[in-house]
C-alpha atoms as a PDB file:
ATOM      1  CA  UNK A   1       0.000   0.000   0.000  1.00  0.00           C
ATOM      2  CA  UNK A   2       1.076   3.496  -0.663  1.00  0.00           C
ATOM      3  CA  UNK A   3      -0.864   6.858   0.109  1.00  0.00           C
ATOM      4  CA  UNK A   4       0.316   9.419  -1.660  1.00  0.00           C
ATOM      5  CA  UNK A   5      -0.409  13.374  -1.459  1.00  0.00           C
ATOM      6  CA  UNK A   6       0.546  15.923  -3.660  1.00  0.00           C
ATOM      7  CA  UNK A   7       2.717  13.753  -5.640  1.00  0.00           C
ATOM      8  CA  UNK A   8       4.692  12.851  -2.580  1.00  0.00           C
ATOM      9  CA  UNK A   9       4.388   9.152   0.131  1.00  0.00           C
ATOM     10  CA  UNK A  10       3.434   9.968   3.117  1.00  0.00           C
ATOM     11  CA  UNK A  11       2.487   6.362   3.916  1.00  0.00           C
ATOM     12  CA  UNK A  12       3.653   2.803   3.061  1.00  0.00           C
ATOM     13  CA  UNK A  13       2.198  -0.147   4.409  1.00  0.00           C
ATOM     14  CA  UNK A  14       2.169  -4.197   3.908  1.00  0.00           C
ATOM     15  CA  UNK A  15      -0.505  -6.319   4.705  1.00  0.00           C
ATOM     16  CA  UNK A  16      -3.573  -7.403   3.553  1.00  0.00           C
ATOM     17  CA  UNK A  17      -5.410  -4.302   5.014  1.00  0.00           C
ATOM     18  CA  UNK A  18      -5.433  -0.433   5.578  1.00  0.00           C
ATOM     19  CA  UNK A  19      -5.870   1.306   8.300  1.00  0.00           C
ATOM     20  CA  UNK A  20      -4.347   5.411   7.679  1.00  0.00           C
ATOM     21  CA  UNK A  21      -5.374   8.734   9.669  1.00  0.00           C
ATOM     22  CA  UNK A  22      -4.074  12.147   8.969  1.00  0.00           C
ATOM     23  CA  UNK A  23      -3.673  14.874  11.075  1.00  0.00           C
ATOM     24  CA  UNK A  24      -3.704  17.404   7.930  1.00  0.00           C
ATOM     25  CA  UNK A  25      -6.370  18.327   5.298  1.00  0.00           C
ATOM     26  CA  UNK A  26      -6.188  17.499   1.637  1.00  0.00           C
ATOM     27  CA  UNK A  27      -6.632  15.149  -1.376  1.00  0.00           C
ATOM     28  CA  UNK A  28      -5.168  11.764  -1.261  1.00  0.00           C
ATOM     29  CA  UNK A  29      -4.551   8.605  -3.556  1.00  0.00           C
ATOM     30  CA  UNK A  30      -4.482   5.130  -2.527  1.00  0.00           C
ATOM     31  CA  UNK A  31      -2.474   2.753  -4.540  1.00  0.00           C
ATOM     32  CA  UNK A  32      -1.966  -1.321  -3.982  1.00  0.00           C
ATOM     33  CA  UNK A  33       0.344  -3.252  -5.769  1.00  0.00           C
ATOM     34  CA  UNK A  34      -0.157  -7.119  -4.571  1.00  0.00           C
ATOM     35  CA  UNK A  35       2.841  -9.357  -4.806  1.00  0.00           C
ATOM     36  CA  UNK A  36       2.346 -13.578  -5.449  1.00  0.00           C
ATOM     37  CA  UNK A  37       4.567 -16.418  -3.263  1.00  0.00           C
ATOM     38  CA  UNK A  38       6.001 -16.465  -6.657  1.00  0.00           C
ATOM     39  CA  UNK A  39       7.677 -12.747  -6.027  1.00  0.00           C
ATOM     40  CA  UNK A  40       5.605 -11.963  -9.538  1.00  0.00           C
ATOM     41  CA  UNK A  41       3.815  -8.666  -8.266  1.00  0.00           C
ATOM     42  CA  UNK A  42       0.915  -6.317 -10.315  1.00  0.00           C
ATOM     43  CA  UNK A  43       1.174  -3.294 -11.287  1.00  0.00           C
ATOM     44  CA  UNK A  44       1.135  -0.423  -8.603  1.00  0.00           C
ATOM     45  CA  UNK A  45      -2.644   0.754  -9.161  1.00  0.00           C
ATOM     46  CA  UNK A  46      -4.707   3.926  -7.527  1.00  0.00           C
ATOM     47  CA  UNK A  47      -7.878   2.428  -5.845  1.00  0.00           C
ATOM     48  CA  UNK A  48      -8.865   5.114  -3.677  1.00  0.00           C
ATOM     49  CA  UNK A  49      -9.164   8.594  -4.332  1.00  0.00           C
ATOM     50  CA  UNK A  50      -9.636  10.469  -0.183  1.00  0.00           C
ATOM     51  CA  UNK A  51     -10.306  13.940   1.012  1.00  0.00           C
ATOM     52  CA  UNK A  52      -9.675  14.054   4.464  1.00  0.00           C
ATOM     53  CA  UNK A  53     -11.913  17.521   6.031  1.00  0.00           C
ATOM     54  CA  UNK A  54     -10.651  20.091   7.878  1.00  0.00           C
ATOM     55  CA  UNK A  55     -12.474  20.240  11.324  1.00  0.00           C
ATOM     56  CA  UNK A  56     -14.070  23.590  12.362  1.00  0.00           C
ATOM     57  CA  UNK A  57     -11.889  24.666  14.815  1.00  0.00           C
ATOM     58  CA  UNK A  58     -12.521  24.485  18.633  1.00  0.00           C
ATOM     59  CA  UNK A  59     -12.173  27.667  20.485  1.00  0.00           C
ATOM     60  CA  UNK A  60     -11.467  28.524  24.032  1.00  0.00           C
ATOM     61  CA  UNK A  61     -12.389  31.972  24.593  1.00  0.00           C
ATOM     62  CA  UNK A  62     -11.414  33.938  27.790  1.00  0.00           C
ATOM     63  CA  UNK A  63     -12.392  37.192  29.530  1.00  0.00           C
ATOM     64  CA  UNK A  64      -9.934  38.920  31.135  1.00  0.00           C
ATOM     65  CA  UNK A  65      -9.542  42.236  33.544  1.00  0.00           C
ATOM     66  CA  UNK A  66     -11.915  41.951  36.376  1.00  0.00           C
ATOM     67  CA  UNK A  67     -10.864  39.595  39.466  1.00  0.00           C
ATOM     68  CA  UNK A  68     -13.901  39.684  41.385  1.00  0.00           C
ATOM     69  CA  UNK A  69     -15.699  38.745  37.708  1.00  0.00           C
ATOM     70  CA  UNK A  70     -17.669  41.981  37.513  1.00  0.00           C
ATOM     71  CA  UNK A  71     -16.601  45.003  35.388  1.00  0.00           C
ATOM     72  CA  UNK A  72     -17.911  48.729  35.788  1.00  0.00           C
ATOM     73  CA  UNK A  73     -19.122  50.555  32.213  1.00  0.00           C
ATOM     74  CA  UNK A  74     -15.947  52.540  31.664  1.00  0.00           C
ATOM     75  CA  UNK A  75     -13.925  49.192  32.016  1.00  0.00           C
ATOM     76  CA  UNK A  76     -11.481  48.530  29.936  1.00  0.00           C
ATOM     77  CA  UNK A  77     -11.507  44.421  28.941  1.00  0.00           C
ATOM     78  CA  UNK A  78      -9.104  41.876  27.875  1.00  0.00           C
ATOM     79  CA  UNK A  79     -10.212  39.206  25.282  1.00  0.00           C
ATOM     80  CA  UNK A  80      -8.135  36.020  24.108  1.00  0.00           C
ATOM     81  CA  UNK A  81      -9.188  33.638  21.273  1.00  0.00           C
ATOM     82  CA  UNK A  82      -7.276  30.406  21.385  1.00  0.00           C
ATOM     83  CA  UNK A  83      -7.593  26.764  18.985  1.00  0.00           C
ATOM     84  CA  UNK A  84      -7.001  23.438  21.004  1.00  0.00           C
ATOM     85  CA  UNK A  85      -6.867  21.553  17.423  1.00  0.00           C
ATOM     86  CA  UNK A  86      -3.661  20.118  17.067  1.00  0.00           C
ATOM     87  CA  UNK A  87      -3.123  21.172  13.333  1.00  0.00           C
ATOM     88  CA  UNK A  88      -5.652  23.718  12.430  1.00  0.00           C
ATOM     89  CA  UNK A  89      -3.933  24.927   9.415  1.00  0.00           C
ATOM     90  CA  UNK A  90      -3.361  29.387   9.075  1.00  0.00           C
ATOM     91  CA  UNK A  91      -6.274  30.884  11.831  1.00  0.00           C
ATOM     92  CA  UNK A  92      -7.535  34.231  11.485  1.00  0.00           C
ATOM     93  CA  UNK A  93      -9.724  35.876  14.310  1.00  0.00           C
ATOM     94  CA  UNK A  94     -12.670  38.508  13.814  1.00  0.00           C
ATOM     95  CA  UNK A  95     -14.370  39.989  16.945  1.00  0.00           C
ATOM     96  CA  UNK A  96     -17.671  41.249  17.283  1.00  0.00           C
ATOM     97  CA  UNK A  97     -18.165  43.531  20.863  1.00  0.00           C
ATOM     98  CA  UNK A  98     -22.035  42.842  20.449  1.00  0.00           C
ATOM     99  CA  UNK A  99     -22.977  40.094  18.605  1.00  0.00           C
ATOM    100  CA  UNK A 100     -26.390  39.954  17.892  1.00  0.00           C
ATOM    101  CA  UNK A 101     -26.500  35.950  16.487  1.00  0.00           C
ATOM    102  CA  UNK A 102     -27.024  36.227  13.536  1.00  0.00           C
ATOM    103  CA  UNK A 103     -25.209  39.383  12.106  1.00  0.00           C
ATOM    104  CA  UNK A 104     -21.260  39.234  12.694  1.00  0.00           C
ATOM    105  CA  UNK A 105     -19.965  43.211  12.502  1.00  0.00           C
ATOM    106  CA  UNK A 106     -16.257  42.767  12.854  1.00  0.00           C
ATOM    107  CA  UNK A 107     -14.967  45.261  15.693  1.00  0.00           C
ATOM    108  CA  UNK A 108     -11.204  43.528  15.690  1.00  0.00           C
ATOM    109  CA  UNK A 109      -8.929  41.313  14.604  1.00  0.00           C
ATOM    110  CA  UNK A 110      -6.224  39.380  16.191  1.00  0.00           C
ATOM    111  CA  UNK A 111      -6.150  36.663  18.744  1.00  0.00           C
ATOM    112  CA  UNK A 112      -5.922  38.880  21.587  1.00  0.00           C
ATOM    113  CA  UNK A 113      -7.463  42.541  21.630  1.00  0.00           C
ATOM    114  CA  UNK A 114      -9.282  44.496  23.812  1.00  0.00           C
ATOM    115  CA  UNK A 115     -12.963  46.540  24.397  1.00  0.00           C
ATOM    116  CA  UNK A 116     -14.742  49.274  25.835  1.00  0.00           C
ATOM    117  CA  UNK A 117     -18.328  49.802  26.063  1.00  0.00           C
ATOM    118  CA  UNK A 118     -20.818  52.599  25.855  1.00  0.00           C
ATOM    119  CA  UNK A 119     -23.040  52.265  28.565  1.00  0.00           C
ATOM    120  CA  UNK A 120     -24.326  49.656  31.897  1.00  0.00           C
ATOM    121  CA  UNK A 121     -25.188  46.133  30.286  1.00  0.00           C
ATOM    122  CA  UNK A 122     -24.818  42.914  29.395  1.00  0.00           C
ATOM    123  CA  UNK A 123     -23.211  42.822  26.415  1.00  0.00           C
ATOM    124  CA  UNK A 124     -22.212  39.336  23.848  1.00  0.00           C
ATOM    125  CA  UNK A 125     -18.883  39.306  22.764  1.00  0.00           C
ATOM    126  CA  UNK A 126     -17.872  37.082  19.871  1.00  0.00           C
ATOM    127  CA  UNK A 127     -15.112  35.736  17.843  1.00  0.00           C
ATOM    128  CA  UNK A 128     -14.974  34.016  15.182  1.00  0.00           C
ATOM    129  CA  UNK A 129     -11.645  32.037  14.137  1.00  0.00           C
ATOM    130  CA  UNK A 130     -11.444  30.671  10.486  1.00  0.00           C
ATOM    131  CA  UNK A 131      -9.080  27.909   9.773  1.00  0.00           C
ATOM    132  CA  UNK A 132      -7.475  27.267   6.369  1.00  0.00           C
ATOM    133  CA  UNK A 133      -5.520  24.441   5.244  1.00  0.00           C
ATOM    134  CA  UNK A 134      -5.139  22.819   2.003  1.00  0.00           C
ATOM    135  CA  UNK A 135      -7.621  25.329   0.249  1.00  0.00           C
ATOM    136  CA  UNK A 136     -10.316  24.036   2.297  1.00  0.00           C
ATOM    137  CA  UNK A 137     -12.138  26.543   5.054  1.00  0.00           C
ATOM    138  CA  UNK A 138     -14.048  25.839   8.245  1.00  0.00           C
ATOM    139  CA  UNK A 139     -15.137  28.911  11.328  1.00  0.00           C
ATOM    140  CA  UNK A 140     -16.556  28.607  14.558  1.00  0.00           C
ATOM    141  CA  UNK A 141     -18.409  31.194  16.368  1.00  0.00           C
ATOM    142  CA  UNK A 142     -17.664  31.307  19.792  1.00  0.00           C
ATOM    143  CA  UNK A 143     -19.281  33.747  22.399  1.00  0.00           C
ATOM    144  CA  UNK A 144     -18.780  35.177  25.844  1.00  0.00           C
ATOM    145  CA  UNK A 145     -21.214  37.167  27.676  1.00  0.00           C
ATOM    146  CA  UNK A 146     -20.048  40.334  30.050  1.00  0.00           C
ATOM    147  CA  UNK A 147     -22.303  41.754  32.283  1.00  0.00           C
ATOM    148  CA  UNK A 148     -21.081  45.595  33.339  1.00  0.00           C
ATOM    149  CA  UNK A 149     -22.407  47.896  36.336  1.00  0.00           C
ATOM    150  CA  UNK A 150     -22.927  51.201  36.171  1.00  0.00           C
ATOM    151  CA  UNK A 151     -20.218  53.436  37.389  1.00  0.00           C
ATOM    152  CA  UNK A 152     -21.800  55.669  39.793  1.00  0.00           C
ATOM    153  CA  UNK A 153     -20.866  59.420  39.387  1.00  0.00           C
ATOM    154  CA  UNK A 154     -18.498  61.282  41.315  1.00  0.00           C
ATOM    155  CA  UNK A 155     -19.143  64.206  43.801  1.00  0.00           C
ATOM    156  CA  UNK A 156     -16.620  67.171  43.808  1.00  0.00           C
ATOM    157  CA  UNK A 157     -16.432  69.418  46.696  1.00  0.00           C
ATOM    158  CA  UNK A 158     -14.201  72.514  46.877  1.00  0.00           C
ATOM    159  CA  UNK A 159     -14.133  75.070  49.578  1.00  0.00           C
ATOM    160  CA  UNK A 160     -12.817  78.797  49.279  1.00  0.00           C
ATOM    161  CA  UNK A 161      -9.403  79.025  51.372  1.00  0.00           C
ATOM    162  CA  UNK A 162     -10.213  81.919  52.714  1.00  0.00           C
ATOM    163  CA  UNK A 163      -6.863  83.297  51.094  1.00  0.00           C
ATOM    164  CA  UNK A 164      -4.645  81.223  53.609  1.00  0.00           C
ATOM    165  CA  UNK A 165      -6.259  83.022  56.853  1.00  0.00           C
ATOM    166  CA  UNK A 166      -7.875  80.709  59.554  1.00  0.00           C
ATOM    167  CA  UNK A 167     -11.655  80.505  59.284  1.00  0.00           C
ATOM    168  CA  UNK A 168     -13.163  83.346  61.920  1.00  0.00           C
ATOM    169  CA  UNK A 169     -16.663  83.316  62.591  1.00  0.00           C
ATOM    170  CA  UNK A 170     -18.645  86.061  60.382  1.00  0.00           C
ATOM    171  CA  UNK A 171     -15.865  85.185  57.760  1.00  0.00           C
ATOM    172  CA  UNK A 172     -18.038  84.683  54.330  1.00  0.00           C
ATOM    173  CA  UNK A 173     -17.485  80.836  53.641  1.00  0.00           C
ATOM    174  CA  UNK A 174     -18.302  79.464  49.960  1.00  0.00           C
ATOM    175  CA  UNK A 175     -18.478  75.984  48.528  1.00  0.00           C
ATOM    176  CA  UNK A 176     -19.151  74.352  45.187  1.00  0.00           C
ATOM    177  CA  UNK A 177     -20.328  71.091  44.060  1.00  0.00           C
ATOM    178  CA  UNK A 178     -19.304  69.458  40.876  1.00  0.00           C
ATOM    179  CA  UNK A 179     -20.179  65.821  39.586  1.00  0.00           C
ATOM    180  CA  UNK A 180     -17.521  64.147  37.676  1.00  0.00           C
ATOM    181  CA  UNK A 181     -19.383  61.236  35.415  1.00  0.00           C
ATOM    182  CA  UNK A 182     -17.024  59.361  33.857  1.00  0.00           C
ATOM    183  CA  UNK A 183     -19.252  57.187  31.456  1.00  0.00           C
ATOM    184  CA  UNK A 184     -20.984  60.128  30.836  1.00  0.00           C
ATOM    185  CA  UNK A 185     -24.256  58.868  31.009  1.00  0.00           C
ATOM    186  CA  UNK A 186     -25.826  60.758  33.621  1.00  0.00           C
ATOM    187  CA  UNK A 187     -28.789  62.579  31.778  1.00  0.00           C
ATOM    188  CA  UNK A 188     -30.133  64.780  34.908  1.00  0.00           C
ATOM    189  CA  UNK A 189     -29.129  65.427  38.786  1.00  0.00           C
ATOM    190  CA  UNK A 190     -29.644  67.059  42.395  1.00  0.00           C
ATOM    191  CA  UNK A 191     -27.375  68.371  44.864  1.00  0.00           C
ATOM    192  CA  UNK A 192     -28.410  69.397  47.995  1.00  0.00           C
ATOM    193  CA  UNK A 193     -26.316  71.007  50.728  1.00  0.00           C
ATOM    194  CA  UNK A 194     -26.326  70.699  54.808  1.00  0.00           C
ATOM    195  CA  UNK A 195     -24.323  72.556  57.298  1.00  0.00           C
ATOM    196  CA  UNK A 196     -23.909  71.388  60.509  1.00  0.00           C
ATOM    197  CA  UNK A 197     -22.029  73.313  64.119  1.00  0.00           C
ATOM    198  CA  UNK A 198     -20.206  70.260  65.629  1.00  0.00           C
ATOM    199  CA  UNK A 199     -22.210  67.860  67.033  1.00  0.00           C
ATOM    200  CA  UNK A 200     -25.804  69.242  66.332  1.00  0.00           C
ATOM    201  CA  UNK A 201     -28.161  67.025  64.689  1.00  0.00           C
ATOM    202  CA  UNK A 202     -30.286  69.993  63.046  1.00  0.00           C
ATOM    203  CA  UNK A 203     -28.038  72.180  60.454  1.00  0.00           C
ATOM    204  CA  UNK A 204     -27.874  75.496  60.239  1.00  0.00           C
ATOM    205  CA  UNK A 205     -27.674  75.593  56.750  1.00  0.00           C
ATOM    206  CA  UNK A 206     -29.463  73.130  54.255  1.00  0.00           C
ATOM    207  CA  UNK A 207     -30.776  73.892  50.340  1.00  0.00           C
ATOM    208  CA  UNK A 208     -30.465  72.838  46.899  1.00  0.00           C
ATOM    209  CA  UNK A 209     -27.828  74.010  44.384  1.00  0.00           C
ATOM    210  CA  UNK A 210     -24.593  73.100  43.412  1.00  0.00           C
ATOM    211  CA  UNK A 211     -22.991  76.280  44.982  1.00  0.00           C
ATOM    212  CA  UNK A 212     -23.665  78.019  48.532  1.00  0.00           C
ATOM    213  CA  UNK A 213     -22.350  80.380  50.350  1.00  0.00           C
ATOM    214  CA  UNK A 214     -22.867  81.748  54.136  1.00  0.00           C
ATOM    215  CA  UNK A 215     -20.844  84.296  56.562  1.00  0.00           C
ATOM    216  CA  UNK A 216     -20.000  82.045  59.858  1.00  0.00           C
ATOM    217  CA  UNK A 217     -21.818  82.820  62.749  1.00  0.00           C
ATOM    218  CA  UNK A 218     -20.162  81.050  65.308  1.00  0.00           C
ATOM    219  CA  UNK A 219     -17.008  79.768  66.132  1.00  0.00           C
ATOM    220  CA  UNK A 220     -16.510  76.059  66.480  1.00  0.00           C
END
């Protein structure tokens, strides 16, 4: 027995059957030439024409960047693609940041890339690795879902500094709020104020607004 591909033996074998596996797409021809007690032999003839398939690939897909598991909107996130196949043939990876499962919009390439997202979510993520190999072509799809909180804003508060003099009561004392969103998607908010003398519960200042100002009328 010889199996020949491309022109070229990759496998020889005597005995009265066959058995051959290969680890790499393609066509190949299988020849027998049968040989007598005599020694007289026939001639070497093709009895098999095989195309072994290239598998789909199989994909391990990871999710990286968040060791308690949970990621805030304005994360930035770590993706890996990789192919357990022992021979896949040449791989190419395509990424889609929200796969819908149906329509793949490529958002990357590469085996390893990275994502941001808009808003608060859960968002799929999917790659898709093609393998080639001996002109044939086979994908998977493989997806990965990430879940993201959203990233509460910030509260600024600065104080005048009273142009490096200590504080003396009926000194006029002003304060502004700012609010620092960093996903950006805060669409509307409130900030109210409360000023309290040391340890009393009621304050002697309270309102809305994101700036206030008041002379102090006590010490303390």
């Amino acid at each position: 027995w010889i199996v020949r591909r491309g022109g070229a033996d990759v496998l020889t074998h005597t005995g009265q059957s066959l058995r051959f596996a290969s680890d790499e797409a393609g066509d190949y021809q299988v020849y027998l030439r049968v040989t007598d007690g005599t020694g007289d032999a026939s001639a070497l003839t093709l009895i098999a024409n095989v195309t072994v398939l290239n598998p789909a690939p199989t994909v391990v897909l990871d999710v990286i960047g968040a060791d308690d598991g949970q990621w805030l909107e304005s994360s930035l996130i770590a993706l890996k693609a990789s192919v357990t196949n022992p021979d896949p043939g040449t791989l190419t990876y395509e990424w889609d940041f929200d796969y819908d499962g149906a329509t793949f919009n490529i958002d990357a390439t590469g085996s390893a890339v990275t994502a941001s997202f808009a808003d608060d979510g859960t968002y799929t993520v999917a790659v898709r690795v093609t393998a080639v190999q001996a002109g044939q072509t086979a994908s998977t799809i493989e997806t990965a879902e990430i879940t993201l909180a959203d990233e509460p804003a910030a509260l600024d508060l600065s104080i005048s500094d009273n142009d490096g003099h200590a504080w003396r009561e009926g000194d006029y004392f002003q304060a502004i709020a700012s609010v620092d969103d960093v996903a950006g998607d805060v669409a509307d908010y409130a900030v109210s104020y409360a000023v309290f003398l040391d340890s009393d519960s009621s304050p002697i200042l309270q309102g809305d607004g994101e700036s206030f100002g008041f002379s102090l009328p006590n010490d303390g």
